[in-house]
C-alpha atoms as a PDB file:
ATOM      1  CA  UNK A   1      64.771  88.275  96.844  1.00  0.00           C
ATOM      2  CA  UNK A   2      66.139  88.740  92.951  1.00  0.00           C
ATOM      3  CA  UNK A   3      69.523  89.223  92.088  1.00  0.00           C
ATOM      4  CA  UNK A   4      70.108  91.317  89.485  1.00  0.00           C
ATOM      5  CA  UNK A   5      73.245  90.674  86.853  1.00  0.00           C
ATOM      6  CA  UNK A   6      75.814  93.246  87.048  1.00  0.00           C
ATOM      7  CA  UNK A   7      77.382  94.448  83.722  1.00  0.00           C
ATOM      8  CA  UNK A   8      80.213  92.973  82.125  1.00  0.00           C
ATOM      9  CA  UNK A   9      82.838  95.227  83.232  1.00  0.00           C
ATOM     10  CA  UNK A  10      86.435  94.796  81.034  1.00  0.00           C
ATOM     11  CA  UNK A  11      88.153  97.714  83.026  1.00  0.00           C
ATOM     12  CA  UNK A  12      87.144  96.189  86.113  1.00  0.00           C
ATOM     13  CA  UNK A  13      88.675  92.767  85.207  1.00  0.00           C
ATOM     14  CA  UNK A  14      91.962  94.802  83.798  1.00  0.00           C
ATOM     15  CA  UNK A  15      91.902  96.105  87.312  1.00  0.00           C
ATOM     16  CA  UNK A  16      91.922  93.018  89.539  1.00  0.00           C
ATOM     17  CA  UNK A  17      94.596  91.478  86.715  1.00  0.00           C
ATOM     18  CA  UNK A  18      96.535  94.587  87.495  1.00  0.00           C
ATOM     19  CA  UNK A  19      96.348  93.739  91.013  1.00  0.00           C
ATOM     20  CA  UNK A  20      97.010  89.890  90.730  1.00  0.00           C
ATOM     21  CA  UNK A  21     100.336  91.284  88.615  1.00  0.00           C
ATOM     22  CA  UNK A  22     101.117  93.652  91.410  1.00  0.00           C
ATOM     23  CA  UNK A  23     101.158  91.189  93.837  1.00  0.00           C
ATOM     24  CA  UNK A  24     103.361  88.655  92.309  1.00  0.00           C
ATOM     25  CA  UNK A  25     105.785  91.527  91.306  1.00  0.00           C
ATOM     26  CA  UNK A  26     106.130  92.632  94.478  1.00  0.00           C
ATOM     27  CA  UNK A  27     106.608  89.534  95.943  1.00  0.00           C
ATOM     28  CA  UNK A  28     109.215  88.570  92.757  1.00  0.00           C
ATOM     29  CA  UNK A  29     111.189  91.876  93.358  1.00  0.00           C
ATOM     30  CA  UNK A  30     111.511  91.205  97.596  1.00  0.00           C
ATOM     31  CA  UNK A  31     112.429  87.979  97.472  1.00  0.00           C
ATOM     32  CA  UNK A  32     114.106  86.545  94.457  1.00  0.00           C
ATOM     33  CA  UNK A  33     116.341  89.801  93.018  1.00  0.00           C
ATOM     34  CA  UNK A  34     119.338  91.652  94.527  1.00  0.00           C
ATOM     35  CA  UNK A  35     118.286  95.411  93.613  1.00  0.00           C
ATOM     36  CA  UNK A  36     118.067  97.483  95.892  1.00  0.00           C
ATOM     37  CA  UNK A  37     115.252  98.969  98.122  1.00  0.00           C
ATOM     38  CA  UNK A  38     114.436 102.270  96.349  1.00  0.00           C
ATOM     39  CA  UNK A  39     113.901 101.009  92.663  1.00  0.00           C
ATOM     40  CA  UNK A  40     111.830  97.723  94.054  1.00  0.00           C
ATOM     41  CA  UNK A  41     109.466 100.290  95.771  1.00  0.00           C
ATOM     42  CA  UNK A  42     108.871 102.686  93.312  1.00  0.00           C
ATOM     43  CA  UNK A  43     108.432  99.990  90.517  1.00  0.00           C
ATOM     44  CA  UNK A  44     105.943  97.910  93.145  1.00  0.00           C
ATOM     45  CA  UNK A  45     104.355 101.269  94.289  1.00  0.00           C
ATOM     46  CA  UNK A  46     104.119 102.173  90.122  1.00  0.00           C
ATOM     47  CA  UNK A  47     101.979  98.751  89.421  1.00  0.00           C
ATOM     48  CA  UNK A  48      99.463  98.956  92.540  1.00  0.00           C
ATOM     49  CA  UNK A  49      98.817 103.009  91.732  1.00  0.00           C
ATOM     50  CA  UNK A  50      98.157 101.491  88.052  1.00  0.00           C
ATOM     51  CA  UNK A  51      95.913  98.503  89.391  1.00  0.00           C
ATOM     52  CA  UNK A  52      93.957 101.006  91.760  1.00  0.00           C
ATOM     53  CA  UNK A  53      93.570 103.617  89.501  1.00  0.00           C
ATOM     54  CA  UNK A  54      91.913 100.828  86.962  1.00  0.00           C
ATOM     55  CA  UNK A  55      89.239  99.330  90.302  1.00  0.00           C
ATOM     56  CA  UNK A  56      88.482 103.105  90.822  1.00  0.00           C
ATOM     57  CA  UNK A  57      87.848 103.449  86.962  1.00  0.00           C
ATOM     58  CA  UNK A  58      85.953 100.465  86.858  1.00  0.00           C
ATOM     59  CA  UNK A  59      83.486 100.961  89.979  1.00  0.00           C
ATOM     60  CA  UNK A  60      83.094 104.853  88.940  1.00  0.00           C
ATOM     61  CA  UNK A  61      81.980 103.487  84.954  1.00  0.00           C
ATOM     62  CA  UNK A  62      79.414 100.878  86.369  1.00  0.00           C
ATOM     63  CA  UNK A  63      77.676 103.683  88.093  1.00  0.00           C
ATOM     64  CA  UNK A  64      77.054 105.319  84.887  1.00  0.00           C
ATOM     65  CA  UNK A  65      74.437 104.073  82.223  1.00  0.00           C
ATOM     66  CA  UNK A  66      76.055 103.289  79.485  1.00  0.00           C
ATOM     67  CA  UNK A  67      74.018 102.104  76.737  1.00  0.00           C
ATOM     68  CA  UNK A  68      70.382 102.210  75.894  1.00  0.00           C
ATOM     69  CA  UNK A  69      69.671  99.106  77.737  1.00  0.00           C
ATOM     70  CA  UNK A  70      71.087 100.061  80.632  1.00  0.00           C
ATOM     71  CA  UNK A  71      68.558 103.200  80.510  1.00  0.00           C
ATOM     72  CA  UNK A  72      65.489 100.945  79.579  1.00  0.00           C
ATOM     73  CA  UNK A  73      66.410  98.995  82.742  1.00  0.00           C
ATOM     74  CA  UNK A  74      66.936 102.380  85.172  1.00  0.00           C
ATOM     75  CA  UNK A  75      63.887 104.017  83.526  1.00  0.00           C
ATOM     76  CA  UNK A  76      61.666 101.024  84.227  1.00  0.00           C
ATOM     77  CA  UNK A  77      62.220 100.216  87.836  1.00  0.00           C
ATOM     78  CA  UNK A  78      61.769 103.857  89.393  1.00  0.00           C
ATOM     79  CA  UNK A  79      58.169 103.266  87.613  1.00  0.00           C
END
């Protein structure tokens, strides 16, 4: 069985560093500040919707063929 490289994908990677930032926000906000409940969930809720919105980006652009290799590569193996 081959494996078959996937892409470099930056807005992927922005995406699960969006997530990683989400996280630790989240988990900053609850436990180590003293503001209360409705700003710390609309400011955690604010930085997941952004780190989603970037994975969705990122999986919907690797389905597309971007460049002309890409095309070589698709046009190729249906032969």
């Amino acid at each position: 069985m081959k494996f078959r490289r996937q892409p470099f994908n930056a807005t992927l990677c922005l995406g699960y560093l969006a997530l990683a930032v989400a996280n630790i926000g989240k988990f900053m906000l609850e436990r180590h500040t003293s503001m209360p409940e409705r700003p710390r969930d609309g400011i955690s809720g604010f930085l997941m919707g952004v780190a989603i919105a970037l994975l969705l980006l990122g999986i919907w652009r690797m389905g597309r063929p971007g460049s002309a290799d890409s095309r070589r590569c698709l046009s190729s193996r249906s032969q």
